[in-house]
Protein backbone atom coordinates (compact mmCIF):
# COMPACT_ATOMS: atom_id res chain seq x y z
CA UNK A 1 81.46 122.29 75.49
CA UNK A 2 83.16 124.62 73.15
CA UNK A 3 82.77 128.59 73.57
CA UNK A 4 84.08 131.50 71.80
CA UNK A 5 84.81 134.49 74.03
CA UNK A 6 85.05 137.60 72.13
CA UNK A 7 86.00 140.79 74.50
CA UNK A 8 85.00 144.17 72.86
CA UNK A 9 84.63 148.16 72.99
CA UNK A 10 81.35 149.72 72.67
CA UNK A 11 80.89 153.16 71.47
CA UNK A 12 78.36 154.84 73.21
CA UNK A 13 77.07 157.88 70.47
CA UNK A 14 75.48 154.88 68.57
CA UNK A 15 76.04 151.40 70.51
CA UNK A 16 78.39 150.20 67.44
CA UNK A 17 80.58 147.19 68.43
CA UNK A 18 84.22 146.42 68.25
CA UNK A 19 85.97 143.01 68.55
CA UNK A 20 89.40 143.59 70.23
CA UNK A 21 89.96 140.13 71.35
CA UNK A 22 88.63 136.78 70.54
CA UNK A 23 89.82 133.12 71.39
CA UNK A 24 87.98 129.84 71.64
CA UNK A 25 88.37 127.34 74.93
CA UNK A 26 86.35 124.38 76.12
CA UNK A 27 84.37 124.36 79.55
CA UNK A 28 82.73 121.86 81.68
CA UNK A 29 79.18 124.41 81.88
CA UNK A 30 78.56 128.31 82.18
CA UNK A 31 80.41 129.08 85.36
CA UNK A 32 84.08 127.25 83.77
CA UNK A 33 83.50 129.48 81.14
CA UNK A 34 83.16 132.65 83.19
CA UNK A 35 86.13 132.20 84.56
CA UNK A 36 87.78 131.19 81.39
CA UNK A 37 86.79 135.05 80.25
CA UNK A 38 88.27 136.43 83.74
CA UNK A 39 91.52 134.93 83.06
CA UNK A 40 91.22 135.49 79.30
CA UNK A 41 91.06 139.58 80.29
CA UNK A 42 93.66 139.32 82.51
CA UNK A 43 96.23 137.51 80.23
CA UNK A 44 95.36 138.02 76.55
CA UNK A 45 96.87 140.49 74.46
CA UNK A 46 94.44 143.05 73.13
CA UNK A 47 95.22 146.86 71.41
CA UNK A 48 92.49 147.93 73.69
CA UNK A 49 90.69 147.24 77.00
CA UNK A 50 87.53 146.01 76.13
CA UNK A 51 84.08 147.55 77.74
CA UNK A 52 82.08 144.71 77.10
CA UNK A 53 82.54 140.28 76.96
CA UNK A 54 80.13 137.48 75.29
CA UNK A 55 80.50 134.30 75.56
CA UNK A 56 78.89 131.85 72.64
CA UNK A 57 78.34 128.15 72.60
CA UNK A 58 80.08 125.87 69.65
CA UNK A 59 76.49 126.85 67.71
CA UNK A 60 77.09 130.59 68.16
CA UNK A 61 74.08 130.81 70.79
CA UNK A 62 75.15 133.07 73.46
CA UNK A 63 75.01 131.90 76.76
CA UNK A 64 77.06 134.86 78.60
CA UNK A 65 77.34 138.68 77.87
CA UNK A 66 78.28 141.35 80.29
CA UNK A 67 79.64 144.68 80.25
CA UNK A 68 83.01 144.43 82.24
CA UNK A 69 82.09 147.74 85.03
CA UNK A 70 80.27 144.85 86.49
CA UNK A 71 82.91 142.26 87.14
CA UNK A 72 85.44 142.32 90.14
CA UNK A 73 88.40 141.29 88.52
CA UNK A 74 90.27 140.43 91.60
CA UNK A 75 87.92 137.75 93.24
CA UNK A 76 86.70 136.64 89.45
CA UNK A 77 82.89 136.74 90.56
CA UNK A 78 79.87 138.50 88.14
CA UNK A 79 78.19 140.95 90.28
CA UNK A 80 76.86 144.67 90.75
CA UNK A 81 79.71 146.46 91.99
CA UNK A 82 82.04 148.38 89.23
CA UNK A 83 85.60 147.78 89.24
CA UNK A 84 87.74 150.49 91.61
């Protein structure tokens, strides 16, 4: 399927949104395009580090969002535990 990953900052006085990075891929289902976004933030080029990454379907549905304090960038799996 196609996706859109779009990485961006969040400013917390009023929740506004900023796109700082955004690149389209193709992924066999939800957990391909995970770590399509993992690898994405590790390698892409941004003027920023993002706070925040949503992932969209080729309809513009989104079928991933996540604030990145939650991802452990080292083993590249979604869970609880902020980033040290």
């Amino acid at each position: 399927m196609k996706i859109v990953i779009a990485f961006y900052r969040i400013r917390d006085a009023d929740d506004a949104h900023a796109i700082v990075g955004r690149e389209t891929a193709e992924a066999a289902d939800l957990d391909e395009a995970i770590e399509i976004a993992l690898e994405l933030l590790r390698t892409l080029d941004m003027p920023q580090r993002p706070d925040a990454v949503t992932t969209t379907d080729g309809d513009g549905s989104t079928i991933h969002s996540s604030r990145l304090d939650t991802i452990d960038l080292m083993k590249g799996h979604h869970h609880e535990r902020p980033l040290q």
